[in-house]
N, C-alpha and C. Protein backbone atom coordinates (compact mmCIF):
# COMPACT_ATOMS: atom_id res chain seq x y z
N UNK A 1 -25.57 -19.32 91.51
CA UNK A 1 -25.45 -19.94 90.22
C UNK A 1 -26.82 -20.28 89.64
N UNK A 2 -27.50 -20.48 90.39
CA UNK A 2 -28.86 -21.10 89.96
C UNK A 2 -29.57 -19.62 89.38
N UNK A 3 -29.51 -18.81 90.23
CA UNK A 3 -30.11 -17.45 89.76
C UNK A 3 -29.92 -17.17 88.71
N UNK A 4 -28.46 -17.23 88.39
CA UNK A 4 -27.75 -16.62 87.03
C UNK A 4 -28.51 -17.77 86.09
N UNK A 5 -28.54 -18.84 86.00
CA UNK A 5 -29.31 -20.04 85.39
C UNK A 5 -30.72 -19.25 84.76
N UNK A 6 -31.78 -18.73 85.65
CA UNK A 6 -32.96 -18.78 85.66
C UNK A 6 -32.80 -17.22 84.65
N UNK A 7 -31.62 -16.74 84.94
CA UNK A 7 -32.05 -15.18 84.53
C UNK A 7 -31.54 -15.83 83.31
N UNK A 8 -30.62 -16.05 82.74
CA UNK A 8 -29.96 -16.19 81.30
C UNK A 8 -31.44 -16.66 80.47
N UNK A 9 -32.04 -17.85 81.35
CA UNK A 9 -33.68 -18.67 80.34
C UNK A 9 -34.13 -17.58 80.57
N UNK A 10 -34.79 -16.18 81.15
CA UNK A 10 -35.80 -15.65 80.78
C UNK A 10 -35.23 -14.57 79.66
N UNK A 11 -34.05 -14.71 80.18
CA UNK A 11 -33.37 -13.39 78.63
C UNK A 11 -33.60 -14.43 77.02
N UNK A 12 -32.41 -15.28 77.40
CA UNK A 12 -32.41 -16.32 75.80
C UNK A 12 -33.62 -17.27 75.50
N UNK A 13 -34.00 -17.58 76.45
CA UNK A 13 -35.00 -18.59 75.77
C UNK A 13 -36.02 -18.45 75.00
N UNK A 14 -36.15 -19.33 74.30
CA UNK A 14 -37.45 -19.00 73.15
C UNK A 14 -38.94 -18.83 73.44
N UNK A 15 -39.24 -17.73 73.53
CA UNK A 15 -40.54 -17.47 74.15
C UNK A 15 -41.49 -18.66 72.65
N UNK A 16 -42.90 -18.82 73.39
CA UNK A 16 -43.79 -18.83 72.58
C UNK A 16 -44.34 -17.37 71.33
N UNK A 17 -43.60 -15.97 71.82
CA UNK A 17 -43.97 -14.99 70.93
C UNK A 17 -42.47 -14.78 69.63
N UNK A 18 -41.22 -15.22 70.34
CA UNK A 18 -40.38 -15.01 69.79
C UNK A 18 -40.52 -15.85 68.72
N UNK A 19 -40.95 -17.65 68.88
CA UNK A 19 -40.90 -18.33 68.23
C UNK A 19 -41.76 -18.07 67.14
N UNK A 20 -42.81 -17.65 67.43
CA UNK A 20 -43.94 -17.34 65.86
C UNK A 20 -42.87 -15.84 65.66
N UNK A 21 -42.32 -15.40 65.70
CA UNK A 21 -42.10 -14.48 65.22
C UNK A 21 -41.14 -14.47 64.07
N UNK A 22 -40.18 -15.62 64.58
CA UNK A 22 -38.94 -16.44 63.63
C UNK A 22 -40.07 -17.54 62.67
N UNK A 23 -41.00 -17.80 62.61
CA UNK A 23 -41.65 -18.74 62.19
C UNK A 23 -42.73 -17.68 61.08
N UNK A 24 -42.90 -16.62 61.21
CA UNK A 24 -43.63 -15.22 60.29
C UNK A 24 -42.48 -15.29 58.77
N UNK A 25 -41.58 -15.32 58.89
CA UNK A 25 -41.06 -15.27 57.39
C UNK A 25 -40.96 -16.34 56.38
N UNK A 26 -41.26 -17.54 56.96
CA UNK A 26 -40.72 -18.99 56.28
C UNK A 26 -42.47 -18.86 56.27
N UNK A 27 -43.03 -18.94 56.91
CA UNK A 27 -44.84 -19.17 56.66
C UNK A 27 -45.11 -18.33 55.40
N UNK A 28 -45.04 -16.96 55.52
CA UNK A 28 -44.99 -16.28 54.34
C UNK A 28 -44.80 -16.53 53.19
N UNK A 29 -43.36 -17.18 53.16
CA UNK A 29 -42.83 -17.83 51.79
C UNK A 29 -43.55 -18.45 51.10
N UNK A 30 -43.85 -19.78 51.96
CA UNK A 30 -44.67 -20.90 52.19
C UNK A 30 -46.16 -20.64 51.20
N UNK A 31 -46.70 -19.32 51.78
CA UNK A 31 -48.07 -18.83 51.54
C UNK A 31 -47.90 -18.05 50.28
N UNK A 32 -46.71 -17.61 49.71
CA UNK A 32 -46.85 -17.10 48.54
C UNK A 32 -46.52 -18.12 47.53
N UNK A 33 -45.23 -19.32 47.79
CA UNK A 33 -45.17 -20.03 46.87
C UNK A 33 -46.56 -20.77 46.64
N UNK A 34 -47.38 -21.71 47.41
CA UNK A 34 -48.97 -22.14 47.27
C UNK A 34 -49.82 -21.31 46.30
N UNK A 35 -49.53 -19.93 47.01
CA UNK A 35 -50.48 -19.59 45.74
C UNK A 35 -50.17 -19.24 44.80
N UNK A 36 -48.35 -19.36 44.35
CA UNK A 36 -47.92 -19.58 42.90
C UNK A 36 -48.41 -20.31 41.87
N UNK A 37 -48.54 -21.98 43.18
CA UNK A 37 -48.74 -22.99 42.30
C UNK A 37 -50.28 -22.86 41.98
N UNK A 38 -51.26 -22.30 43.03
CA UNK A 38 -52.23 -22.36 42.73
C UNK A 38 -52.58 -21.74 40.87
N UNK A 39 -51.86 -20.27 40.95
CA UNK A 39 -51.92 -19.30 39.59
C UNK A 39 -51.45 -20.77 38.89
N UNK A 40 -50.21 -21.17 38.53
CA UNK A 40 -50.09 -21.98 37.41
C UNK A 40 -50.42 -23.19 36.75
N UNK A 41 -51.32 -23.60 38.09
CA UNK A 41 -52.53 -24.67 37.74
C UNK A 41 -53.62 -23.61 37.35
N UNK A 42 -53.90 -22.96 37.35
CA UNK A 42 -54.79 -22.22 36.54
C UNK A 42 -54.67 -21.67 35.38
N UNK A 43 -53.30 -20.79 34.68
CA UNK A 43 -53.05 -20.79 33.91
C UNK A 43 -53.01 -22.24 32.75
N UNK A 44 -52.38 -23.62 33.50
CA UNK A 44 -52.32 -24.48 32.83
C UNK A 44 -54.03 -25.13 31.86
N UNK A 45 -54.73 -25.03 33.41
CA UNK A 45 -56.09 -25.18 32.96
C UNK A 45 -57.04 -24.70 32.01
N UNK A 46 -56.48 -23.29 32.28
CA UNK A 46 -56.93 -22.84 31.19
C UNK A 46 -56.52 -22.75 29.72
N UNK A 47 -55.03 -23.50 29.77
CA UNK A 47 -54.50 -23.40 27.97
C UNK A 47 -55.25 -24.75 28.03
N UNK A 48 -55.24 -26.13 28.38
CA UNK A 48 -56.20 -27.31 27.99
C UNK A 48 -57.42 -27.01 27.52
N UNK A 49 -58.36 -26.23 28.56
CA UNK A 49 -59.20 -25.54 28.66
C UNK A 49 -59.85 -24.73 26.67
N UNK A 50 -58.90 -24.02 26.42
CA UNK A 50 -58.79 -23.21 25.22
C UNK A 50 -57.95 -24.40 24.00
N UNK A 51 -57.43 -25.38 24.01
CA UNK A 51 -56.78 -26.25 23.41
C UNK A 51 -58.22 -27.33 23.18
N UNK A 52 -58.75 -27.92 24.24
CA UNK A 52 -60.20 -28.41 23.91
C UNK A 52 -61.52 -27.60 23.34
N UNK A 53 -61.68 -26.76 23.53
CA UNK A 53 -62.50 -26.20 22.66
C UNK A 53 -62.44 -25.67 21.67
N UNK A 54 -60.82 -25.48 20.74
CA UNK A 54 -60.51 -25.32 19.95
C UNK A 54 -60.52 -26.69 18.94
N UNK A 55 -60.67 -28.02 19.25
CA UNK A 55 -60.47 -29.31 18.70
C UNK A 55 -62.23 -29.40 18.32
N UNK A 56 -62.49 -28.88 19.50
CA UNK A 56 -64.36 -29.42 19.82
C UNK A 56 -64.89 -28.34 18.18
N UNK A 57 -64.52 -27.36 18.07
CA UNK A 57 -64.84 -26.51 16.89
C UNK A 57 -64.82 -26.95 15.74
N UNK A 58 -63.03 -27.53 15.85
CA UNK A 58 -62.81 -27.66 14.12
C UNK A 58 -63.71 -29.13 13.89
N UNK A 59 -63.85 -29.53 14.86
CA UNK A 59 -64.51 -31.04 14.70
C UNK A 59 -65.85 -30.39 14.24
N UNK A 60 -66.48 -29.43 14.92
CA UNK A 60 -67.98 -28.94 14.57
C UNK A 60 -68.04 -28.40 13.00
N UNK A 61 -67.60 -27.75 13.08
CA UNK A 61 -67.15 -26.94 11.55
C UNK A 61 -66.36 -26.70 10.52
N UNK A 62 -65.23 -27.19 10.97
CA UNK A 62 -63.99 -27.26 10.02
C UNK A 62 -63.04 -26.53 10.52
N UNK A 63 -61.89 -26.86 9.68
CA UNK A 63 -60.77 -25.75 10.21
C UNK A 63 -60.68 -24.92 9.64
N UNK A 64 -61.46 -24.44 8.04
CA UNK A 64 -61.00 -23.24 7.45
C UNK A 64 -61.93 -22.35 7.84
N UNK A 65 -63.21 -22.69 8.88
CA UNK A 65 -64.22 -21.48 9.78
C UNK A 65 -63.56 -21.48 10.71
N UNK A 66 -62.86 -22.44 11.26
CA UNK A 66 -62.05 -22.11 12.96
C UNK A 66 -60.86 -21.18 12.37
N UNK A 67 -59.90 -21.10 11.50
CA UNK A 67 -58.75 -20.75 11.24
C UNK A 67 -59.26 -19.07 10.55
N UNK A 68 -60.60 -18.95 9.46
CA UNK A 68 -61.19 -17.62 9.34
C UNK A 68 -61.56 -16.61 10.57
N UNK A 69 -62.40 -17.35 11.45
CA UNK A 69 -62.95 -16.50 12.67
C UNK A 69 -61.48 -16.39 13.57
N UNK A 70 -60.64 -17.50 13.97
CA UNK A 70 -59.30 -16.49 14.52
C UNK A 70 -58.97 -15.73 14.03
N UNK A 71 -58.66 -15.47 12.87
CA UNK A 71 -57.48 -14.66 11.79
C UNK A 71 -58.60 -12.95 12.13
N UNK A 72 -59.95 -13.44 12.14
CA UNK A 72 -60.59 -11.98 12.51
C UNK A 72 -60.48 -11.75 13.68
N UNK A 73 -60.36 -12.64 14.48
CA UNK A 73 -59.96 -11.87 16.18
C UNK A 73 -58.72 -11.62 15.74
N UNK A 74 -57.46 -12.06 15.47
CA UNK A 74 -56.22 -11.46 15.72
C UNK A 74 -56.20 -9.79 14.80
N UNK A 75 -57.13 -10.20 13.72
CA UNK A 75 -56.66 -8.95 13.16
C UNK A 75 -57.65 -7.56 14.09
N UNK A 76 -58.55 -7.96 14.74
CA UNK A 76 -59.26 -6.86 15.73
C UNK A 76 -58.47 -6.45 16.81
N UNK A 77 -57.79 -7.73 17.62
CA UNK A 77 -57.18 -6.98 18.46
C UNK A 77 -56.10 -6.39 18.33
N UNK A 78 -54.90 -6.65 16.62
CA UNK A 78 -54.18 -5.62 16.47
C UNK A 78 -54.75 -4.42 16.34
N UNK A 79 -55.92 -4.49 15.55
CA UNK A 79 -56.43 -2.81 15.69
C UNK A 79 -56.81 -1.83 17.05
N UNK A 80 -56.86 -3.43 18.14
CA UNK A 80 -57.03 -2.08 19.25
C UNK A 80 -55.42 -1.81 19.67
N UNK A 81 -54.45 -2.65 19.45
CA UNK A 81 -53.36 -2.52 20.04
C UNK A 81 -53.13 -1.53 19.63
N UNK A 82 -53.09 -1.42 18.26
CA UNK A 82 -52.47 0.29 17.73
C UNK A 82 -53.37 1.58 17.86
N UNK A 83 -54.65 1.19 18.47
CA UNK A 83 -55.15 2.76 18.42
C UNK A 83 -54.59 3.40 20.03
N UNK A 84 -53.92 2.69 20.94
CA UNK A 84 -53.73 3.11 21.46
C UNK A 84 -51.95 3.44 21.66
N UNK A 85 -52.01 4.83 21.92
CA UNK A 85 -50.24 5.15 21.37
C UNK A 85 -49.94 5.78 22.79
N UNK A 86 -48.19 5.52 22.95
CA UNK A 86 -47.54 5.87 23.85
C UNK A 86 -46.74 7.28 23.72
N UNK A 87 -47.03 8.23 24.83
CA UNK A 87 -46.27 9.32 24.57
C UNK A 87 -44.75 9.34 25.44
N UNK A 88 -44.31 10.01 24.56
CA UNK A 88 -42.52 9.92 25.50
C UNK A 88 -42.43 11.24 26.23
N UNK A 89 -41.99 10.38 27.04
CA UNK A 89 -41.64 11.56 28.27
C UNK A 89 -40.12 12.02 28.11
N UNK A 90 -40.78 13.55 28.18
CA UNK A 90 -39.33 14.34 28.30
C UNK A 90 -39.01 15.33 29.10
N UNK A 91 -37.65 14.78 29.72
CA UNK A 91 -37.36 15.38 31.17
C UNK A 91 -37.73 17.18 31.00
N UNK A 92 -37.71 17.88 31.88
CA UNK A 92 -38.21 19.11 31.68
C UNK A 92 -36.84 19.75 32.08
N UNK A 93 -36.12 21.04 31.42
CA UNK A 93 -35.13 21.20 31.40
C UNK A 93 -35.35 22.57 32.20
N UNK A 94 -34.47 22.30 33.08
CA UNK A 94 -34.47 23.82 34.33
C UNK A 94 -33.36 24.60 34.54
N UNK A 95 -33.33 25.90 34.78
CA UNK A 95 -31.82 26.45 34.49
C UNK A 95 -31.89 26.91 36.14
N UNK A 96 -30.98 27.61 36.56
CA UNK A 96 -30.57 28.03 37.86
C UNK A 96 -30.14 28.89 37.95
N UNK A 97 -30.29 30.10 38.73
CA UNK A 97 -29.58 31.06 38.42
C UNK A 97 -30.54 32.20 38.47
């Protein structure tokens, strides 16, 4: 009985390799959600970030030079948006035979 005892712990029991091994997918998680939060404290930082130096401007110059010089970035980068165009793909038609 005792034998059967000792053999069942070296089959079932939780090794030290088994255990990190069950412990590899929840760490993972773990390590991707962190550096979720890390990205969206950064994203956040950076809209404050762009929200304060947008205040710091109009305070410097006004808002109708802060509100002119955007209106020329937005209208530049629509112009790059559209110079660049998408082609459609079309399946290539094959006969058999």
């Amino acid at each position: 009985m005792l034998r059967w005892i000792e053999n069942w712990a070296l089959r079932y029991a939780s090794s030290p390799e088994k255990q990190a091994e069950n412990s590899l997918r929840e760490l993972r998680l773990e390590l991707f959600q962190a550096e979720q939060r890390v990205l969206d404290a950064q994203i956040h930082a950076d809209y404050y970030r762009s929200r304060l130096s947008f205040c710091e401007e109009v305070i410097k110059v006004g808002i109708e030079q802060v509100a002119d010089q955007r209106r020329g970035q937005r209208e530049m980068s629509q112009v790059l948006r559209t110079g660049a165009k998408l082609t459609e793909v079309t399946p290539e038609v094959r006969t058999f035979g």
